[in-house]
PDB file of N, CA and C in Angstrom:
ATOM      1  N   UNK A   1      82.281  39.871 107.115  1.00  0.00           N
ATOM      2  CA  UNK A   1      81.616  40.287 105.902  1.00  0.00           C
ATOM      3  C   UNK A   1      81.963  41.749 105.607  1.00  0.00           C
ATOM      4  N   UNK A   2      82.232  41.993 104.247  1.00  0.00           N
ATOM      5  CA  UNK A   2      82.362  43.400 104.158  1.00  0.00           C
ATOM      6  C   UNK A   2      81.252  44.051 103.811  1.00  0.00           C
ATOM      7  N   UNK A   3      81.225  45.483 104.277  1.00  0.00           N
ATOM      8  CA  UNK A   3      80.098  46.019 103.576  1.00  0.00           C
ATOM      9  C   UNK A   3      80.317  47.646 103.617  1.00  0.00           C
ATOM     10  N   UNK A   4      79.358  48.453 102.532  1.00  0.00           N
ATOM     11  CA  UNK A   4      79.933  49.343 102.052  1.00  0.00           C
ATOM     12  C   UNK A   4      78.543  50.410 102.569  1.00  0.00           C
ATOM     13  N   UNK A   5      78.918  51.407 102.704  1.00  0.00           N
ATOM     14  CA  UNK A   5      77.680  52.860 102.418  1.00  0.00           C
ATOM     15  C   UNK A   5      77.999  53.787 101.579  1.00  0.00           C
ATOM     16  N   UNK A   6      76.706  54.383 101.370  1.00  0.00           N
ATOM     17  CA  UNK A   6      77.272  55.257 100.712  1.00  0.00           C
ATOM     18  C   UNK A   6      75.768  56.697 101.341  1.00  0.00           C
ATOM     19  N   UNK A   7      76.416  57.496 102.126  1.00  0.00           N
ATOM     20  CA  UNK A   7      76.018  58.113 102.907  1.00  0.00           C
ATOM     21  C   UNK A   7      75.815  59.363 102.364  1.00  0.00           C
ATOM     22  N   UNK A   8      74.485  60.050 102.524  1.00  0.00           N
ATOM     23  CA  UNK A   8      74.063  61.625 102.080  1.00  0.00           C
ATOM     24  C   UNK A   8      74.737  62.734 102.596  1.00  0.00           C
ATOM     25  N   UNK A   9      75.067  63.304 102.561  1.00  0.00           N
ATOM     26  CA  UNK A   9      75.864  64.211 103.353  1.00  0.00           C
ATOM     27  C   UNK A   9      75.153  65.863 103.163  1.00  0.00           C
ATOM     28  N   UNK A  10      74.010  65.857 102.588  1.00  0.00           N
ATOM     29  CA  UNK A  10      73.463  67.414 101.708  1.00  0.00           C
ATOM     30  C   UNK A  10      73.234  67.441 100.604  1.00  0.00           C
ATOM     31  N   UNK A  11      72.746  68.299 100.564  1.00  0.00           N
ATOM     32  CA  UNK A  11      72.233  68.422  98.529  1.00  0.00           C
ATOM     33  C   UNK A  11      73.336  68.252  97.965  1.00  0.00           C
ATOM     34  N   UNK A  12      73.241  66.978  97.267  1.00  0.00           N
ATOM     35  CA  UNK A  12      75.072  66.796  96.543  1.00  0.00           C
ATOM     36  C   UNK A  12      75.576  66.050  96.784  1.00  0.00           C
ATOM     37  N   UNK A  13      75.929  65.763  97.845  1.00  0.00           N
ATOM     38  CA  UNK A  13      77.310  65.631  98.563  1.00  0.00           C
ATOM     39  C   UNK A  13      77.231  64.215  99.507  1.00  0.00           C
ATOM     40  N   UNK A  14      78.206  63.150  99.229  1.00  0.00           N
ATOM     41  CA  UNK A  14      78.034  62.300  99.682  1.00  0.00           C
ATOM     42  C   UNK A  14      79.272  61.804  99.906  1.00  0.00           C
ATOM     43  N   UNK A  15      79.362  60.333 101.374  1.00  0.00           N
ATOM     44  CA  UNK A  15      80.651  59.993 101.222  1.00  0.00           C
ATOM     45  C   UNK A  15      80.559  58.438 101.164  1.00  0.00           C
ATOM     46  N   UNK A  16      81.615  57.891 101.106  1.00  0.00           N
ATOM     47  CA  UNK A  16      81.516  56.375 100.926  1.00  0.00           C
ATOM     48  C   UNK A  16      82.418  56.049 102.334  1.00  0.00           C
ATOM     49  N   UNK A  17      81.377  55.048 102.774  1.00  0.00           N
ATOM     50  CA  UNK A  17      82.013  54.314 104.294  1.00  0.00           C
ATOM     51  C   UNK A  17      82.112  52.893 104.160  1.00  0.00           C
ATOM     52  N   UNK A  18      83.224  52.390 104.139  1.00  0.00           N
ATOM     53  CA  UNK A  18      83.646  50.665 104.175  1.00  0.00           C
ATOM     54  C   UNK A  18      84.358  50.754 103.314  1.00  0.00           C
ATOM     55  N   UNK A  19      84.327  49.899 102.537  1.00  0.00           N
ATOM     56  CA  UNK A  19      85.534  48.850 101.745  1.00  0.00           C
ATOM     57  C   UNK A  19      84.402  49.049 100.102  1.00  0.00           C
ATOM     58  N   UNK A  20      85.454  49.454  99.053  1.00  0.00           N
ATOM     59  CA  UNK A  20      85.221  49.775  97.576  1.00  0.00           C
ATOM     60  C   UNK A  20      86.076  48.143  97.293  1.00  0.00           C
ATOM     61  N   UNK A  21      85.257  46.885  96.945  1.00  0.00           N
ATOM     62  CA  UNK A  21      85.486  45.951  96.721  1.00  0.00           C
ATOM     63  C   UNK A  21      84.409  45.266  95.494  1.00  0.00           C
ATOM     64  N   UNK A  22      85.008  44.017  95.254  1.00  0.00           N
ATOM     65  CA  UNK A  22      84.336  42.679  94.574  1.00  0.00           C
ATOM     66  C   UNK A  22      83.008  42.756  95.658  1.00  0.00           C
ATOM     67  N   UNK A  23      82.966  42.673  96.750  1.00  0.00           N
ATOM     68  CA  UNK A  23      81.981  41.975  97.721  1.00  0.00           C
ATOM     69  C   UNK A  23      80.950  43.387  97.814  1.00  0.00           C
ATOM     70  N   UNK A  24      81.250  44.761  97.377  1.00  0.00           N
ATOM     71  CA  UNK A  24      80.369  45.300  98.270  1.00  0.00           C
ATOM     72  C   UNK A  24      79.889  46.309  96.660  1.00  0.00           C
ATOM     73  N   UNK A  25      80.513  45.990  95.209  1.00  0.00           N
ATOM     74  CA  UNK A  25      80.370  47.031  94.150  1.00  0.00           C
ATOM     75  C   UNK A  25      78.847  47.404  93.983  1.00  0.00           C
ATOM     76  N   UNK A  26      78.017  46.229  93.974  1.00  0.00           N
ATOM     77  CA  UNK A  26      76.937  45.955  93.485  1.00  0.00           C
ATOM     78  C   UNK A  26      76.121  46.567  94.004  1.00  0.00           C
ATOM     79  N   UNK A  27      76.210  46.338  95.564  1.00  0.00           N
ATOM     80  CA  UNK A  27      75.515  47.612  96.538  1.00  0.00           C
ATOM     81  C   UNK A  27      75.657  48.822  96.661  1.00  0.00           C
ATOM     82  N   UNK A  28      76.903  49.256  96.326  1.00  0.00           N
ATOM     83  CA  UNK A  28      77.319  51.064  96.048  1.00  0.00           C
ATOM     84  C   UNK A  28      76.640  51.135  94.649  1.00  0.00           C
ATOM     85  N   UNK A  29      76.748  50.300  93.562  1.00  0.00           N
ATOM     86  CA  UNK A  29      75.889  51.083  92.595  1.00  0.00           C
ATOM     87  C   UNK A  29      74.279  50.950  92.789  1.00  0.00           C
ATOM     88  N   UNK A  30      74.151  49.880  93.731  1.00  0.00           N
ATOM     89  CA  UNK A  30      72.591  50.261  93.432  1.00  0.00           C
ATOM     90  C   UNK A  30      72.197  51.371  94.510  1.00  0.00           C
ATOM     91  N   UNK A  31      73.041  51.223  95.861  1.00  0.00           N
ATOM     92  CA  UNK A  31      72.388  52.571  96.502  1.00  0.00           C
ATOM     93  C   UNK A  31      72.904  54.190  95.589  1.00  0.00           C
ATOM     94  N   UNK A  32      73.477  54.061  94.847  1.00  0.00           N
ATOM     95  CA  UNK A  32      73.640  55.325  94.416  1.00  0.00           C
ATOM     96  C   UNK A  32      72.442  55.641  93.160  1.00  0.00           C
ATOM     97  N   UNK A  33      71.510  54.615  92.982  1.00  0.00           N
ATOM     98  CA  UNK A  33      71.035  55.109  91.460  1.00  0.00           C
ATOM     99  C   UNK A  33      69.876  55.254  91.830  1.00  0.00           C
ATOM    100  N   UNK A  34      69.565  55.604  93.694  1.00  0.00           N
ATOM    101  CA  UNK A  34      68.513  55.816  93.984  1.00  0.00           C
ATOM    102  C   UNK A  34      68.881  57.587  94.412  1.00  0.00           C
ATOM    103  N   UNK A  35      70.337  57.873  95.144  1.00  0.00           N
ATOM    104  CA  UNK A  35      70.513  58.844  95.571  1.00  0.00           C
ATOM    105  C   UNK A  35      70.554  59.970  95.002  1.00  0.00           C
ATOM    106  N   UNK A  36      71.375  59.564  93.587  1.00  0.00           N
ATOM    107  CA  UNK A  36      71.923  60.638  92.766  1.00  0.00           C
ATOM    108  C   UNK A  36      70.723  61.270  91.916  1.00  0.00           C
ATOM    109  N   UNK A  37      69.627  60.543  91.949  1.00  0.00           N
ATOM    110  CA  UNK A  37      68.088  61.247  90.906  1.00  0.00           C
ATOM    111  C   UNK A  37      68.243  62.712  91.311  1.00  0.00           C
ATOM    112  N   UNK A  38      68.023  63.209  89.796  1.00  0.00           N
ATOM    113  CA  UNK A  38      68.014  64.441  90.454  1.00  0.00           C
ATOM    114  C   UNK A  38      68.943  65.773  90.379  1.00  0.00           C
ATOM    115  N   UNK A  39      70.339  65.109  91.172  1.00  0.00           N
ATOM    116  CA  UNK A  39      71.089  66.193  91.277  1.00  0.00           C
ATOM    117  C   UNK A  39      72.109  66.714  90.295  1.00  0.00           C
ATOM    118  N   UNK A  40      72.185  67.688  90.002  1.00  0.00           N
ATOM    119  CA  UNK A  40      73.058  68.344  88.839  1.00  0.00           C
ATOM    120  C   UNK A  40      74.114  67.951  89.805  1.00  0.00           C
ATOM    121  N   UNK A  41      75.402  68.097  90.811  1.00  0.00           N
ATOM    122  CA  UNK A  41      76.562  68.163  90.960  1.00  0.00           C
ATOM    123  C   UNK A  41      76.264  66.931  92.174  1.00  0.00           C
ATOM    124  N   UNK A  42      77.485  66.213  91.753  1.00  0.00           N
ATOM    125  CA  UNK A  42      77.645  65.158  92.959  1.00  0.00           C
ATOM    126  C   UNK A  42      79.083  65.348  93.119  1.00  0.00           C
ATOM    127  N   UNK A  43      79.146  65.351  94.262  1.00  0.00           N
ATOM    128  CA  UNK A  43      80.793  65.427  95.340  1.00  0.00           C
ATOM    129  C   UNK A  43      80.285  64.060  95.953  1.00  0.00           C
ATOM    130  N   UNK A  44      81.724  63.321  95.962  1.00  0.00           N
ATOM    131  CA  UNK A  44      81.421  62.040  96.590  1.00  0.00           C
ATOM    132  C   UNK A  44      82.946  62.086  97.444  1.00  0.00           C
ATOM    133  N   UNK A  45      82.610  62.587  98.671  1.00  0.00           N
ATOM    134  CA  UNK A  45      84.039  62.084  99.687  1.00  0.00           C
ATOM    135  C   UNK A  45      84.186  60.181  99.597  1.00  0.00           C
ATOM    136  N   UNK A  46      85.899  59.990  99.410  1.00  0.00           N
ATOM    137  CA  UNK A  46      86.310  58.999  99.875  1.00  0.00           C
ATOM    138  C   UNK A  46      87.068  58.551 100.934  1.00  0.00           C
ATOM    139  N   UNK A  47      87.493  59.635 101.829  1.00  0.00           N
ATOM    140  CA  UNK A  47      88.033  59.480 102.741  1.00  0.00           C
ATOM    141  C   UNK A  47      87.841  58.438 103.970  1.00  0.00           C
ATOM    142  N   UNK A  48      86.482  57.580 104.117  1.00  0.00           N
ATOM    143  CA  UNK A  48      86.493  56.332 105.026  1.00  0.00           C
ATOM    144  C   UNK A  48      86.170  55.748 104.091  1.00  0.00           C
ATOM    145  N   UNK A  49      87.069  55.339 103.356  1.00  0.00           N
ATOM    146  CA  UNK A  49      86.812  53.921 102.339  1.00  0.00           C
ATOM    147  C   UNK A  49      88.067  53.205 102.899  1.00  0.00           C
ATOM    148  N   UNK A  50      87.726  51.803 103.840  1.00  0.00           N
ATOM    149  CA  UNK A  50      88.835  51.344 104.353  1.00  0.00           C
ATOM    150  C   UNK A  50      89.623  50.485 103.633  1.00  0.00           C
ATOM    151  N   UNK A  51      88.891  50.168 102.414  1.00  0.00           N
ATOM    152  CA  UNK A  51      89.782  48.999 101.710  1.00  0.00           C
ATOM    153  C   UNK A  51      89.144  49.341  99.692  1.00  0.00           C
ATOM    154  N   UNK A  52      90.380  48.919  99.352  1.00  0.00           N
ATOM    155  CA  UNK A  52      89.779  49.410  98.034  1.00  0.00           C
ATOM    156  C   UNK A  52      90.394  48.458  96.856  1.00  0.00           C
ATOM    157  N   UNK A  53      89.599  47.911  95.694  1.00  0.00           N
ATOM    158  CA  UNK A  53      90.299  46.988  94.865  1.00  0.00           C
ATOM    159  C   UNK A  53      89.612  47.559  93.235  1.00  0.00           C
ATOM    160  N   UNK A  54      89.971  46.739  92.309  1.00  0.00           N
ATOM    161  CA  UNK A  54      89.558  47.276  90.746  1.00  0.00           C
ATOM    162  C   UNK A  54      88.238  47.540  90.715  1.00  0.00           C
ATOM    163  N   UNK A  55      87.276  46.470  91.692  1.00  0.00           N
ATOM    164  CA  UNK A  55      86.088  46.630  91.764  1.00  0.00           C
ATOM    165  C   UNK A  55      85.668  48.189  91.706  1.00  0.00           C
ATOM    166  N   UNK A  56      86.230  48.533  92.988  1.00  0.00           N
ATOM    167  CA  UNK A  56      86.363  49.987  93.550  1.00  0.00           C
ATOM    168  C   UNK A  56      86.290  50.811  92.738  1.00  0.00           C
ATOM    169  N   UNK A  57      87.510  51.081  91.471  1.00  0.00           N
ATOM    170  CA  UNK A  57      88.085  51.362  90.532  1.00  0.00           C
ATOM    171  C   UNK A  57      86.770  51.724  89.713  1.00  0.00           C
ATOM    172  N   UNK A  58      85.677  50.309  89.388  1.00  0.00           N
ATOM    173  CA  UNK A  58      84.912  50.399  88.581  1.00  0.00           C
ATOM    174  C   UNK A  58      83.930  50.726  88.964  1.00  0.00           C
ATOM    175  N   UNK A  59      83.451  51.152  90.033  1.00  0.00           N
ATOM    176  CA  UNK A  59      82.277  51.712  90.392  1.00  0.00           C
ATOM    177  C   UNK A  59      82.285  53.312  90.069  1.00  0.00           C
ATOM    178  N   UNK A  60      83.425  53.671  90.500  1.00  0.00           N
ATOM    179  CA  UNK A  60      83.852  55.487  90.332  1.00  0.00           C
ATOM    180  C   UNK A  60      83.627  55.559  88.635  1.00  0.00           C
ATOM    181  N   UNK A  61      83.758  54.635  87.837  1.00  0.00           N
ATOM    182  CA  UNK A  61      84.086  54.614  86.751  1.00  0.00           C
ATOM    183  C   UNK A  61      82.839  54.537  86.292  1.00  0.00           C
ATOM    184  N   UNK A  62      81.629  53.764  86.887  1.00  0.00           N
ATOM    185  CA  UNK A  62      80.386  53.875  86.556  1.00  0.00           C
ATOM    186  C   UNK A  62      79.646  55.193  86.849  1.00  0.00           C
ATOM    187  N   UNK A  63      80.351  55.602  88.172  1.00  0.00           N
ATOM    188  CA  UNK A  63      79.650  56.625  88.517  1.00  0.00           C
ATOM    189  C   UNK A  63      79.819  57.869  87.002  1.00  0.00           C
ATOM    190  N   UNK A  64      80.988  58.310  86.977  1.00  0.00           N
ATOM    191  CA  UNK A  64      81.254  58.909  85.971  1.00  0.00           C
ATOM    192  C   UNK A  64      80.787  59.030  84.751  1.00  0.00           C
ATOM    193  N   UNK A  65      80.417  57.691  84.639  1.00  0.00           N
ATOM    194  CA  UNK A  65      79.629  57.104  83.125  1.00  0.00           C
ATOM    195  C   UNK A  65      78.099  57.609  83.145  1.00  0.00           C
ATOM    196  N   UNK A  66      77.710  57.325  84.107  1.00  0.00           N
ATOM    197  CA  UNK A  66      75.973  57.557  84.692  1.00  0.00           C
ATOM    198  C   UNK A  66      75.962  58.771  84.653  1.00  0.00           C
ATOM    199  N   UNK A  67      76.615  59.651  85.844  1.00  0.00           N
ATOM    200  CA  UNK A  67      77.061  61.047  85.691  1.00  0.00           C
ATOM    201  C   UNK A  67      76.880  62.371  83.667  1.00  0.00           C
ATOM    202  N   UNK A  68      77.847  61.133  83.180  1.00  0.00           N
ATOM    203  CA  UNK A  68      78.208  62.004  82.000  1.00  0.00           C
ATOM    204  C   UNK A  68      76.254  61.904  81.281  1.00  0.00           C
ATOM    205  N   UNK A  69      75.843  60.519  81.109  1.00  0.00           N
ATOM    206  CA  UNK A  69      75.015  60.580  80.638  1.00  0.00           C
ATOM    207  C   UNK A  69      73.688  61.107  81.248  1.00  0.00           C
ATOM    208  N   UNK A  70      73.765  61.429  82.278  1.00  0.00           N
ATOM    209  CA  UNK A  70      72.645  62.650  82.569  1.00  0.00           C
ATOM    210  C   UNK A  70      72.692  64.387  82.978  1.00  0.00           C
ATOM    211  N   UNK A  71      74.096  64.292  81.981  1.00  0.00           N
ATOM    212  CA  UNK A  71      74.939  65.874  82.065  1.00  0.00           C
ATOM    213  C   UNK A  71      74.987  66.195  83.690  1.00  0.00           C
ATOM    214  N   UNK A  72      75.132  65.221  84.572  1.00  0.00           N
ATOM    215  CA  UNK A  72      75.897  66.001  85.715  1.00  0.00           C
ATOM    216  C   UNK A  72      77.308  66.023  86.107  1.00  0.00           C
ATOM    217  N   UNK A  73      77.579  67.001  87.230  1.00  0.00           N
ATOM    218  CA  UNK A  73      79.018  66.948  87.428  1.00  0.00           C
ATOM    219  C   UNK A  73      79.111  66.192  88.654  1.00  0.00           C
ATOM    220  N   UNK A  74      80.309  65.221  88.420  1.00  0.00           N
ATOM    221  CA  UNK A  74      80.827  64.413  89.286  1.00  0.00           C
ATOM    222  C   UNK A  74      82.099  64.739  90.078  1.00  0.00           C
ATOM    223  N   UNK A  75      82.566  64.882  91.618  1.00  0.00           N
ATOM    224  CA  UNK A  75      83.829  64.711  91.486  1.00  0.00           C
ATOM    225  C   UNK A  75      84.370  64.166  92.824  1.00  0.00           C
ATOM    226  N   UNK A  76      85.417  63.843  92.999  1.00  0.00           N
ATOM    227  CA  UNK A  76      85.557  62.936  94.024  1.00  0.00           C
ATOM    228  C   UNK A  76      86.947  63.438  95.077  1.00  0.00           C
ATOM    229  N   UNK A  77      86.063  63.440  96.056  1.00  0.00           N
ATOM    230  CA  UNK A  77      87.306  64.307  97.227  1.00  0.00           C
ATOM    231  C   UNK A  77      88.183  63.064  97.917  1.00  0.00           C
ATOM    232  N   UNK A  78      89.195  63.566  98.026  1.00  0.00           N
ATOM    233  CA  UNK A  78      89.581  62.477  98.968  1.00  0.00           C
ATOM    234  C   UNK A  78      90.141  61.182  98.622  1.00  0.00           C
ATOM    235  N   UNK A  79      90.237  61.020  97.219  1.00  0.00           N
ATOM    236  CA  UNK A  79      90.502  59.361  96.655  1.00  0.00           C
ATOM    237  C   UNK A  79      91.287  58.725  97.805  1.00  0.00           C
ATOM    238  N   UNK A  80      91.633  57.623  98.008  1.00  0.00           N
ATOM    239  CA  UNK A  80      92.471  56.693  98.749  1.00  0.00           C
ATOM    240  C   UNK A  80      93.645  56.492  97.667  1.00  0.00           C
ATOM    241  N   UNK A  81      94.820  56.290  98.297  1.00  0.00           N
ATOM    242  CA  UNK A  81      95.985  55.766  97.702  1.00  0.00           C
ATOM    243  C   UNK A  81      95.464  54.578  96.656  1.00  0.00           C
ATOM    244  N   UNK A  82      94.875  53.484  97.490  1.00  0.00           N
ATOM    245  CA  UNK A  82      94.573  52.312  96.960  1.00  0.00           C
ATOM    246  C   UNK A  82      94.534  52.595  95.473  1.00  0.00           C
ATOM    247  N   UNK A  83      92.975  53.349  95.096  1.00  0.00           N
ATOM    248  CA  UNK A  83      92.519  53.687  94.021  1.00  0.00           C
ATOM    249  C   UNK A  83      92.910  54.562  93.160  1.00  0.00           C
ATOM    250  N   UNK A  84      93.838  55.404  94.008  1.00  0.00           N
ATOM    251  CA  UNK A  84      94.693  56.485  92.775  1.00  0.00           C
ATOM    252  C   UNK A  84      95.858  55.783  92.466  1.00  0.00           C
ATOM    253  N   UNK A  85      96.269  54.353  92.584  1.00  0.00           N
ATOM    254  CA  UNK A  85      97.472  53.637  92.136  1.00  0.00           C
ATOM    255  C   UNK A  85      96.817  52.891  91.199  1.00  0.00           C
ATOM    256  N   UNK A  86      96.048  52.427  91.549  1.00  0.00           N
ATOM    257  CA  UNK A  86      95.514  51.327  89.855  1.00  0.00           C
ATOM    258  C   UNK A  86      94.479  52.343  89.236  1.00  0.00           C
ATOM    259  N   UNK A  87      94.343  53.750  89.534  1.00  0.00           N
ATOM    260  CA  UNK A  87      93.984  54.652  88.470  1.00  0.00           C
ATOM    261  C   UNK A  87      95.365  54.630  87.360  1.00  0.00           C
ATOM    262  N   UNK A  88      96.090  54.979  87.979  1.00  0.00           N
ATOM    263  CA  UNK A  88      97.522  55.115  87.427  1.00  0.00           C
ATOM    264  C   UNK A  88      98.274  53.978  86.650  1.00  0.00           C
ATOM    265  N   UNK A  89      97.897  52.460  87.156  1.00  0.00           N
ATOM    266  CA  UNK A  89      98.670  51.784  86.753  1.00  0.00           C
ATOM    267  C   UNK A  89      97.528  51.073  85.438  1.00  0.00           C
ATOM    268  N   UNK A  90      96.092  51.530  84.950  1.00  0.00           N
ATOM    269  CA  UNK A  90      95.233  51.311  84.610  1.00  0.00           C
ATOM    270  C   UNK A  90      95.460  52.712  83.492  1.00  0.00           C
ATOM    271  N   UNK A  91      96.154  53.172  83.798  1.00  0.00           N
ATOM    272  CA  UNK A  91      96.212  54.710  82.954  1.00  0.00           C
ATOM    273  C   UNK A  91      95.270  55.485  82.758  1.00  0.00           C
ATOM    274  N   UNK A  92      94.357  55.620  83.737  1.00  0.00           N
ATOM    275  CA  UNK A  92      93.105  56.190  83.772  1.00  0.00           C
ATOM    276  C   UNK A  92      92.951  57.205  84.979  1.00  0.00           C
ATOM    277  N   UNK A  93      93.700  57.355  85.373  1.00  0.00           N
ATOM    278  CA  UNK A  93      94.135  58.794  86.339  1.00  0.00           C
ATOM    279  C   UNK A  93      93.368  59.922  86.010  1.00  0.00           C
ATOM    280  N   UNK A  94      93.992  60.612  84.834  1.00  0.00           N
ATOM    281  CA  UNK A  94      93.042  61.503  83.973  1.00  0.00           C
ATOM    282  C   UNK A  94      91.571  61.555  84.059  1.00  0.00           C
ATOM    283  N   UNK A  95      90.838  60.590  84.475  1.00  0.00           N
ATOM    284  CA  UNK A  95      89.805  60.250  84.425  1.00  0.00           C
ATOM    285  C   UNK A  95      88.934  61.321  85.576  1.00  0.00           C
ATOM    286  N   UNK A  96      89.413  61.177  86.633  1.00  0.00           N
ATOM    287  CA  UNK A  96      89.398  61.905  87.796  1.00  0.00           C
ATOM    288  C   UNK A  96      89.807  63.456  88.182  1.00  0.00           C
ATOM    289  N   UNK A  97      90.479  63.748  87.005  1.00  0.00           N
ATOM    290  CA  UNK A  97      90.979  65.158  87.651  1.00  0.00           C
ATOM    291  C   UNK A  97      91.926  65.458  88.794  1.00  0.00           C
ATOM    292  N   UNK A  98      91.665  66.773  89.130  1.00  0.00           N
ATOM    293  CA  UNK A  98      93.083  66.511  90.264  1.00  0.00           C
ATOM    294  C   UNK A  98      92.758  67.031  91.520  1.00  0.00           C
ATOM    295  N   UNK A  99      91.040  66.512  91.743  1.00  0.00           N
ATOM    296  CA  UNK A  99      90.653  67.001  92.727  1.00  0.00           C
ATOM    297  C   UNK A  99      90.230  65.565  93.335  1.00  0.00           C
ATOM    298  N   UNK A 100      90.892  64.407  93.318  1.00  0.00           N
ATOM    299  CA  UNK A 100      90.772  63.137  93.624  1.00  0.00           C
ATOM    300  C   UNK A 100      91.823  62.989  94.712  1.00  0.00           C
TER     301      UNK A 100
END
């Protein structure tokens, strides 16, 4: 079974542990819409994200969305290859900045 975290790391600052998939999206957005109350700046390390698919893709993409609409700043350390290739092949790279 796969499964995903998404871990506190400090005021802010969080990282994602497991697999950014179909099987695990639903649970990264709902643990995040308990975490993020609150904070003006979210840093979200991706560096132990062991597996990553469009799902993946669309969660960062929610995050961003959620993010914009409660004027905070989002940004994401660490992207995985996985997800900075179908950023790219999705043409949505830009999306992220170049601190992904």
């Amino acid at each position: 079974m796969l499964t995903a975290k998404l871990v506190q790391q400090g005021s802010g600052r969080y990282a994602v542990q497991g697999d950014m998939s179909f099987a695990t999206a639903s649970e990264l957005l709902a643990q995040s819409r308990a975490l993020f109350v609150g904070q003006d700046t979210i840093d979200i390390d991706l560096s132990d994200v062991t597996h990553a698919d469009s799902a993946g893709l669309a969660v960062l993409i929610e995050w961003l969305r959620g993010a914009k609409l409660k004027n905070q700043k989002i940004k994401y350390l660490s992207m995985p290859m996985q997800l900075k290739v179908l950023a790219e092949i999705s043409e949505i790279d830009g999306l992220f900045g170049r601190n992904s």
